[in-house]
N, C-alpha and C. Protein backbone atom coordinates (compact mmCIF):
# COMPACT_ATOMS: atom_id res chain seq x y z
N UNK A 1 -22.07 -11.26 -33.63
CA UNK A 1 -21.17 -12.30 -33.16
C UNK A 1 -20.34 -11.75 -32.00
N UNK A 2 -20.47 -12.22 -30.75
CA UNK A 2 -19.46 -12.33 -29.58
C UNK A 2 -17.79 -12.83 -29.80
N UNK A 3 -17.32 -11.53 -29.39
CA UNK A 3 -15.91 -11.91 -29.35
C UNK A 3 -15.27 -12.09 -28.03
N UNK A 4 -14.35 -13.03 -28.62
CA UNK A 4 -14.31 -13.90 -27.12
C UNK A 4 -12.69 -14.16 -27.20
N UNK A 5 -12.18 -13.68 -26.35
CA UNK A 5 -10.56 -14.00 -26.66
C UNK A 5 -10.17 -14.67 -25.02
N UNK A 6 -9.38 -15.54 -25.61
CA UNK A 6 -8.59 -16.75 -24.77
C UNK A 6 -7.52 -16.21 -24.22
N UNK A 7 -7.22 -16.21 -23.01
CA UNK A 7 -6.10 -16.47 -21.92
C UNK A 7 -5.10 -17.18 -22.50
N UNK A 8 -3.99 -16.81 -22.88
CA UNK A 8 -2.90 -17.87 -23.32
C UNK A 8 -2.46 -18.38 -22.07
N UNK A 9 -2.13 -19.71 -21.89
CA UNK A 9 -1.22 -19.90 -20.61
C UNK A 9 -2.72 -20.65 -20.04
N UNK A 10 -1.73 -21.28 -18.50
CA UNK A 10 -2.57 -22.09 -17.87
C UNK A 10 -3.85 -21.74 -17.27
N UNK A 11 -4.92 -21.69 -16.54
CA UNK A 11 -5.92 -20.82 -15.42
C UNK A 11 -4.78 -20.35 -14.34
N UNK A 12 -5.53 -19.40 -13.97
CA UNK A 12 -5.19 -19.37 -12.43
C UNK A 12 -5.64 -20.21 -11.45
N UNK A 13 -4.61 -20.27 -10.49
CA UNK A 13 -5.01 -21.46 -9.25
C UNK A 13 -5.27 -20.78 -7.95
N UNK A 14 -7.05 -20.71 -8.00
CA UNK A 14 -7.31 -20.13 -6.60
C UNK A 14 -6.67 -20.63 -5.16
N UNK A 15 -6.03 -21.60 -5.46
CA UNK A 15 -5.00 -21.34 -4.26
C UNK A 15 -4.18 -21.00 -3.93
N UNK A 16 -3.47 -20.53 -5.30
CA UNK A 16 -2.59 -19.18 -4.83
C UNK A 16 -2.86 -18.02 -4.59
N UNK A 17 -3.89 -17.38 -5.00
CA UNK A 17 -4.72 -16.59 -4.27
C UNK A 17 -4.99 -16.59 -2.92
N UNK A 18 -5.58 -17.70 -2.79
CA UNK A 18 -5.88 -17.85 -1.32
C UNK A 18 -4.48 -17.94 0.10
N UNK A 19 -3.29 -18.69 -0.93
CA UNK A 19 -2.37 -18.47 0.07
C UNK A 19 -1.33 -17.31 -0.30
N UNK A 20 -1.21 -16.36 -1.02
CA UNK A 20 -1.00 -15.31 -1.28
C UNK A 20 -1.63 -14.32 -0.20
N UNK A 21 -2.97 -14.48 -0.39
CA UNK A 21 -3.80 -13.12 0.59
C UNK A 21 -3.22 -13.63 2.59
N UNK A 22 -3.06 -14.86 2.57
CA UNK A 22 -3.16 -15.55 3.68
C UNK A 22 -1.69 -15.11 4.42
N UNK A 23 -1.03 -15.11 3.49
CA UNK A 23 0.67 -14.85 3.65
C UNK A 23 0.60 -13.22 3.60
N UNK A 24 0.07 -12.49 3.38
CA UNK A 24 0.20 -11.15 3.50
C UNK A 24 -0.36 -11.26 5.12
N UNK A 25 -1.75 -11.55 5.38
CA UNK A 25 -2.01 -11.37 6.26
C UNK A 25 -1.52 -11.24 7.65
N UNK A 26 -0.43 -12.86 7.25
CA UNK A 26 0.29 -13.26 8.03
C UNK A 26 1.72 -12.52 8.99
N UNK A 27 2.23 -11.82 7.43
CA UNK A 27 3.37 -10.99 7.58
C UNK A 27 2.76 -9.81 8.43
N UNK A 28 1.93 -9.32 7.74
CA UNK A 28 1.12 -8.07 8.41
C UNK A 28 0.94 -8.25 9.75
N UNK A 29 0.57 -9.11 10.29
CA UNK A 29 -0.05 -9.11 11.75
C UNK A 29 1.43 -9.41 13.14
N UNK A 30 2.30 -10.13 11.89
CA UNK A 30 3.75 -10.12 12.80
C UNK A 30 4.94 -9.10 12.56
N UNK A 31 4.56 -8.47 11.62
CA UNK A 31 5.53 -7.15 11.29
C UNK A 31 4.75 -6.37 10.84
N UNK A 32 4.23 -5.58 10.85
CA UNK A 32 2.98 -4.59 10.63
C UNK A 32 3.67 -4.83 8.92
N UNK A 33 3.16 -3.18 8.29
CA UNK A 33 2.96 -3.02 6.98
C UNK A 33 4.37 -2.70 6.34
N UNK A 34 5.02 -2.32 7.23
CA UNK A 34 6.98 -1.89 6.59
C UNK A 34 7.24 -3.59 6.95
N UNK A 35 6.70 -4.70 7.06
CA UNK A 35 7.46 -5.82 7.32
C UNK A 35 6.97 -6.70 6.32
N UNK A 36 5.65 -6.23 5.45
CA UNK A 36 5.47 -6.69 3.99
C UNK A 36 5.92 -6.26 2.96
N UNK A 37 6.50 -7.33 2.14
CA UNK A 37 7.52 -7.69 1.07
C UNK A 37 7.08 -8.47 0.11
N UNK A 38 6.87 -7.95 -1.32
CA UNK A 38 6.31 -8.96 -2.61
C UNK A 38 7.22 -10.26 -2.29
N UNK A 39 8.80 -10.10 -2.21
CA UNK A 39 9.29 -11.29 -1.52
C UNK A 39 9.23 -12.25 -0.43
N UNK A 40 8.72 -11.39 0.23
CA UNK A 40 8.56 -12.37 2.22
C UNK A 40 6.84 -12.99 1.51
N UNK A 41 6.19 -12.10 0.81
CA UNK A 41 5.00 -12.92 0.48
C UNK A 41 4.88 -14.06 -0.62
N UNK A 42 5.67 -13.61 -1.33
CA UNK A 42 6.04 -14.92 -2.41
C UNK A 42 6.89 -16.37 -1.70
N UNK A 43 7.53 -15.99 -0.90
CA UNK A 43 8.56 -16.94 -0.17
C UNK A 43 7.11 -17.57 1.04
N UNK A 44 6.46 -17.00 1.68
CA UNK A 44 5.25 -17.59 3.10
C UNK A 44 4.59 -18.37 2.10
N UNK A 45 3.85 -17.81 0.68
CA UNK A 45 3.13 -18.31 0.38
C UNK A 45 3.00 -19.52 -0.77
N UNK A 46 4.75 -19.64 -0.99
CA UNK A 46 5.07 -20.76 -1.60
C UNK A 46 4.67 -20.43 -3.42
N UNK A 47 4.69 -19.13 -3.75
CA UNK A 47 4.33 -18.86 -5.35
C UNK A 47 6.11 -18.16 -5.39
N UNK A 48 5.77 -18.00 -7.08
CA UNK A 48 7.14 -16.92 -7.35
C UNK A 48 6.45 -15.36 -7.20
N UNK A 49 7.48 -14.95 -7.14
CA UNK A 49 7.58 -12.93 -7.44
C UNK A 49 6.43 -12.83 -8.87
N UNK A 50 6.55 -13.54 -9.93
CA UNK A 50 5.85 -13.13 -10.49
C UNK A 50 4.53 -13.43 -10.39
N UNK A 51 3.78 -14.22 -9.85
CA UNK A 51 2.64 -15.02 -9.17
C UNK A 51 1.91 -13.81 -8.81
N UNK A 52 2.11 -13.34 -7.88
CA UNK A 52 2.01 -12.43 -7.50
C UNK A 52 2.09 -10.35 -8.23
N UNK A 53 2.65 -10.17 -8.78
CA UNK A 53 2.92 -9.21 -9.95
C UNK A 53 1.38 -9.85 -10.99
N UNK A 54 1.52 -10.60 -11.07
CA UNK A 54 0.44 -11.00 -12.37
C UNK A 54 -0.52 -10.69 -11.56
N UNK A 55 -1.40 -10.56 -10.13
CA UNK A 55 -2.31 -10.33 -9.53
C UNK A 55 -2.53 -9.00 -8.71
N UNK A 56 -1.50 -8.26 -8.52
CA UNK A 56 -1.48 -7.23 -7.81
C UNK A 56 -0.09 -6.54 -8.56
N UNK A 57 -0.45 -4.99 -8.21
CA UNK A 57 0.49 -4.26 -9.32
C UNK A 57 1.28 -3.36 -8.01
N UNK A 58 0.74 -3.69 -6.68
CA UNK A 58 1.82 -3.08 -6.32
C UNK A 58 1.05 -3.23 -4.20
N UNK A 59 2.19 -3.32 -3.45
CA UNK A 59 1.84 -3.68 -2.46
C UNK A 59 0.71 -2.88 -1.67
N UNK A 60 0.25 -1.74 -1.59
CA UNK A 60 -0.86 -1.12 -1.35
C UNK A 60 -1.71 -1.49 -2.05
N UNK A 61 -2.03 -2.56 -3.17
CA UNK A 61 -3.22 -3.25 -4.01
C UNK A 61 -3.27 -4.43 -3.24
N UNK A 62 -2.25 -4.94 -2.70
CA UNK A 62 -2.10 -6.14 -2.27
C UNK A 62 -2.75 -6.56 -0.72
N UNK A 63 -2.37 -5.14 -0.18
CA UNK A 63 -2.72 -5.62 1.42
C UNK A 63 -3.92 -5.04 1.58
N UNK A 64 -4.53 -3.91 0.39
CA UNK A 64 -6.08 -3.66 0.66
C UNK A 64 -6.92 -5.21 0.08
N UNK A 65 -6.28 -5.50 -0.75
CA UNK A 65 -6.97 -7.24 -1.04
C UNK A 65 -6.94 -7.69 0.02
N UNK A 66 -6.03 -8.19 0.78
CA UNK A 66 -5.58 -9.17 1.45
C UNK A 66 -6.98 -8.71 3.12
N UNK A 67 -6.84 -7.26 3.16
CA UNK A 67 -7.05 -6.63 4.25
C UNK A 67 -9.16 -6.70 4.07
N UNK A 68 -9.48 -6.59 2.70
CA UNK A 68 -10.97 -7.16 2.84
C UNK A 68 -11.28 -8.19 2.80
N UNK A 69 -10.49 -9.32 2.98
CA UNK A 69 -11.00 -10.81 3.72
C UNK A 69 -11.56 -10.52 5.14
N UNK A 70 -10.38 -9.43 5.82
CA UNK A 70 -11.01 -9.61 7.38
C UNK A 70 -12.49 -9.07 7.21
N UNK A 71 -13.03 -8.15 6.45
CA UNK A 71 -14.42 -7.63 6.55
C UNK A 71 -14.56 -6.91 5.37
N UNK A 72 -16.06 -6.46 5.11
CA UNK A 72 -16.48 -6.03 4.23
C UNK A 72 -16.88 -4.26 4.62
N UNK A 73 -16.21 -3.61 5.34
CA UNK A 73 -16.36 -2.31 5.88
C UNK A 73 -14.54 -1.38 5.78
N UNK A 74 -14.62 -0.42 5.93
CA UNK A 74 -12.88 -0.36 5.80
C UNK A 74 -13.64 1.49 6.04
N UNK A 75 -12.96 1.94 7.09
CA UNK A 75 -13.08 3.07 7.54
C UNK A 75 -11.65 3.86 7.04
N UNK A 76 -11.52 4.91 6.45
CA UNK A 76 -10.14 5.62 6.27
C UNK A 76 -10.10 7.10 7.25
N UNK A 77 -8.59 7.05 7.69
CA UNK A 77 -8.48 8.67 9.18
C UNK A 77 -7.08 8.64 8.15
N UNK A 78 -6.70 9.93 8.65
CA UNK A 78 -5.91 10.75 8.90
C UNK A 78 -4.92 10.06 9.81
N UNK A 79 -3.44 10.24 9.30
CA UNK A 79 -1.85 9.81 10.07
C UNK A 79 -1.35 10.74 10.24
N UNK A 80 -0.22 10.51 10.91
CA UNK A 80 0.29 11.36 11.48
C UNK A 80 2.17 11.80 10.36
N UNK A 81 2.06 10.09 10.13
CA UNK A 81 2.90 9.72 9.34
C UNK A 81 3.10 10.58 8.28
N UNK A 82 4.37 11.42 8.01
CA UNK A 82 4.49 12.23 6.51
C UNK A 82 4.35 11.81 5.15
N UNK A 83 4.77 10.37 4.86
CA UNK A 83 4.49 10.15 3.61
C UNK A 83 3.40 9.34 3.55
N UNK A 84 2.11 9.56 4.54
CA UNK A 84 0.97 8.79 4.58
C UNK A 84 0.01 9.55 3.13
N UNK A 85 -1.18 8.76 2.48
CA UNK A 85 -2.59 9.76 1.76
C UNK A 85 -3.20 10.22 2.78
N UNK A 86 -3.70 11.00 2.04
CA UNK A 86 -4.96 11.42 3.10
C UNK A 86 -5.99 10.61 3.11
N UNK A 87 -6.84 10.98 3.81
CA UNK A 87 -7.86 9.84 4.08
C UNK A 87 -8.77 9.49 2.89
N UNK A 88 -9.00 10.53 2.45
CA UNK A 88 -9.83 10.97 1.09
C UNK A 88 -9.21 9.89 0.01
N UNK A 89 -8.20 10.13 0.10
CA UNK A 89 -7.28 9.21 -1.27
C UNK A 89 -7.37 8.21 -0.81
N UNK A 90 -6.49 7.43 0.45
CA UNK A 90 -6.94 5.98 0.93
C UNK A 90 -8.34 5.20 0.88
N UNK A 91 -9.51 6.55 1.05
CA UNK A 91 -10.93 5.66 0.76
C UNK A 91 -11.32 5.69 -0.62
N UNK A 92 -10.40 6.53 -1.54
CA UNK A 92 -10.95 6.31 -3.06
C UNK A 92 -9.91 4.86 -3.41
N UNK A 93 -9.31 4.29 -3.03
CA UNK A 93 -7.76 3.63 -3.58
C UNK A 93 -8.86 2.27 -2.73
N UNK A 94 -9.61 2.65 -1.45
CA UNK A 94 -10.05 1.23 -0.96
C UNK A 94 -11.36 0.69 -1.31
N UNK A 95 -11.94 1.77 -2.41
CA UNK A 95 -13.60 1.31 -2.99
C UNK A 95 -13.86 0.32 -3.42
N UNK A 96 -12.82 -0.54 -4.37
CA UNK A 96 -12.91 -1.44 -4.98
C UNK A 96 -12.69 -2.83 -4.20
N UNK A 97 -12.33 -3.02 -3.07
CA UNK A 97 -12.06 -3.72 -2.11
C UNK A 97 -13.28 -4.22 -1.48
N UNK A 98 -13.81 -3.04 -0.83
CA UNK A 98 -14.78 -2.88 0.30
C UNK A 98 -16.21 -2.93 -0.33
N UNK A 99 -17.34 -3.13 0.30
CA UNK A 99 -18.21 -2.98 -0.07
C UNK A 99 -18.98 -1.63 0.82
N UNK A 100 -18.10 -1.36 1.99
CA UNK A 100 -18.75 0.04 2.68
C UNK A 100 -17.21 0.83 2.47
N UNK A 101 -17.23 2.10 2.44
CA UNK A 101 -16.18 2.39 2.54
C UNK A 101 -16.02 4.08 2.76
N UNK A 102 -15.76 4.08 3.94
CA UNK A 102 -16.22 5.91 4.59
C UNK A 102 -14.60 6.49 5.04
N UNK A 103 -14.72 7.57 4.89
CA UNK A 103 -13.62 8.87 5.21
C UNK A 103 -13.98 9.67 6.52
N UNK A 104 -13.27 9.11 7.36
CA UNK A 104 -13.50 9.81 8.71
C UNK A 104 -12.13 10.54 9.22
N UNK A 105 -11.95 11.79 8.95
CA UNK A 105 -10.44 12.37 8.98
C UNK A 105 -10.08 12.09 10.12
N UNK A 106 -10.83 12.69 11.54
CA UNK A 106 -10.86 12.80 13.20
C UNK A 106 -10.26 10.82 13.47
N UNK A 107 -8.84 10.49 13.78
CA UNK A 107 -8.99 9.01 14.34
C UNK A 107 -9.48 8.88 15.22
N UNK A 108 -9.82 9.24 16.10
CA UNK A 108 -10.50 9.04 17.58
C UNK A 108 -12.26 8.51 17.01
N UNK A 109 -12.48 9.94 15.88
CA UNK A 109 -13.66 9.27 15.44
C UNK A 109 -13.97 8.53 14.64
N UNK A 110 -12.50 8.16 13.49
CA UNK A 110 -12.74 6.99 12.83
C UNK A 110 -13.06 5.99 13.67
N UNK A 111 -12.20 5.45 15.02
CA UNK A 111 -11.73 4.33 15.71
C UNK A 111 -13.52 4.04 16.00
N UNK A 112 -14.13 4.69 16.99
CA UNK A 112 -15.39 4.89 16.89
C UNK A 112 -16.60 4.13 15.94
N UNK A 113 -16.45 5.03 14.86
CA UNK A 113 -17.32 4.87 13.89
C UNK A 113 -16.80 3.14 13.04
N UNK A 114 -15.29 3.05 13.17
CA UNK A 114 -15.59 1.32 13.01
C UNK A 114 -16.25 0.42 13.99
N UNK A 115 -16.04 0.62 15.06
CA UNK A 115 -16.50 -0.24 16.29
C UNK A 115 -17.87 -0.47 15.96
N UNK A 116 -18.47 0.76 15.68
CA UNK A 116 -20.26 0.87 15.32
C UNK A 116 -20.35 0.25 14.37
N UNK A 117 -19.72 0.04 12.99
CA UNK A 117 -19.76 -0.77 11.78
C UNK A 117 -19.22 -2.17 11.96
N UNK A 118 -18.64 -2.36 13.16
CA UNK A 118 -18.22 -3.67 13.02
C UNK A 118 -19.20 -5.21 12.49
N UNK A 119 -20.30 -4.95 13.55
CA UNK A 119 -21.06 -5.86 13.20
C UNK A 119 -20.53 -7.42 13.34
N UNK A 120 -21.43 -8.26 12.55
CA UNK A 120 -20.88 -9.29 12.44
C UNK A 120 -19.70 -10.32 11.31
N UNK A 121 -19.42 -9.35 10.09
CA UNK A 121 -18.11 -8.97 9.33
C UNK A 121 -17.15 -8.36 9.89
N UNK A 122 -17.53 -7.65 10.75
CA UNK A 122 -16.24 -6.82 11.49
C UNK A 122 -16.01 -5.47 10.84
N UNK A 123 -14.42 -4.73 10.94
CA UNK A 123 -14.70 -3.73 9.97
C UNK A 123 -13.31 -3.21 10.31
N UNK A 124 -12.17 -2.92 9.22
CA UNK A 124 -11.14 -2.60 9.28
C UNK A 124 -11.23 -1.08 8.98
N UNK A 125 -10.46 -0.78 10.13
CA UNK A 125 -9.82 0.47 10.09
C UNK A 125 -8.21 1.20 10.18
N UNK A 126 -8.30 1.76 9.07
CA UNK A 126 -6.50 1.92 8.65
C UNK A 126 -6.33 3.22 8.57
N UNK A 127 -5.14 3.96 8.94
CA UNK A 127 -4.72 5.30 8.77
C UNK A 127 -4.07 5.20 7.40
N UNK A 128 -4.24 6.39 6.85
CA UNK A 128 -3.71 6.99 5.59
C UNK A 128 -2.23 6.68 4.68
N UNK A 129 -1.58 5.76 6.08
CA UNK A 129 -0.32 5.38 5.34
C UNK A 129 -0.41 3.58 5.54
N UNK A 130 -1.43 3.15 5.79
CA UNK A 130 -1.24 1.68 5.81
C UNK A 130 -0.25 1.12 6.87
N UNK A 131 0.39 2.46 7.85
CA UNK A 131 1.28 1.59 8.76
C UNK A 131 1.09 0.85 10.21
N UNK A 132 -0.65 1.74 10.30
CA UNK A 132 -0.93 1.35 11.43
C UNK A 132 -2.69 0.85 11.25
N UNK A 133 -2.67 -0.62 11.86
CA UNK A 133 -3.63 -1.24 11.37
C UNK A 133 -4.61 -0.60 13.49
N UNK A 134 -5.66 -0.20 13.56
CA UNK A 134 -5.99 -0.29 15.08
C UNK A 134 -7.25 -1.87 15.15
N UNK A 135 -6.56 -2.04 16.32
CA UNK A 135 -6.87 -3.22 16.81
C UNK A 135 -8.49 -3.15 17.55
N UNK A 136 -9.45 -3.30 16.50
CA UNK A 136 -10.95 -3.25 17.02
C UNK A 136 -11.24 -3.67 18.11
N UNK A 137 -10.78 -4.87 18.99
CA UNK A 137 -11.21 -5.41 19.81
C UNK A 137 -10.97 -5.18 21.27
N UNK A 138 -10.02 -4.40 20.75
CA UNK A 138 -9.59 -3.77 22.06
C UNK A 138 -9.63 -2.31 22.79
N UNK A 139 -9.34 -1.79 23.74
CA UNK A 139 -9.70 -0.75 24.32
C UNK A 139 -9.16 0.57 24.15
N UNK A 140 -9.80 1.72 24.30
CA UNK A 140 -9.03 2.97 24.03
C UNK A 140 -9.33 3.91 23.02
């Protein structure tokens, strides 16, 4: 016999999901990663604080969610930043996200080696502290 235990409480509403991830995104791209807030995202995306807590346990869970909508690739380098992971840790913390997911310490050769993975998903590439997202499309 299958045991099967019930969810007390209502479903979840994939649209708070959807405007949850949407509202991170959002914050992210107009205040980088020190300008996301379980609050500024609960407040964009029209849920409570706990909405959010019930789906993500902590804002580095949140913006690697939020951050594999843009693509299914996620390259991890080396920061410069002191209280950044290392790259190693950022690509074990982003496995579950991504469906590719590589450790390139060198940024010059991470930056690189996303451009080549971009493809037609694209392919995010983040330094070790989540503060600096580099902008694929552009030059340098």
């Amino acid at each position: 016999m299958r045991d099967v235990r019930v969810r007390a409480g209502r479903p979840r509403d994939p649209a708070c999901d959807a405007a949850i991830l949407q509202a991170t995104l959002d914050i992210f791209a107009e205040h980088g990663y020190g300008g996301v807030s379980m609050d500024g995202v609960a407040a964009r995306a029209g849920v409570g604080k706990a909405t959010i807590y019930r789906r993500y346990r902590s804002k580095d869970e949140l913006m690697l969610e939020a951050l594999s909508v843009l693509g299914s690739r996620f390259v991890a380098t080396e920061s410069t930043n002191t209280r950044s992971l290392s790259a190693g840790e950022l690509a074990a913390r982003a496995e579950p996200y991504f469906e590719h997911v590589e450790n390139v310490v060198d940024p010059a050769e991470a930056r690189r080696r996303a451009l080549a993975l971009a493809g037609p998903d694209g392919a995010v590439l983040v330094t070790g502290s989540l503060y600096l997202l580099t902008e694929l499309s552009g030059t340098g």
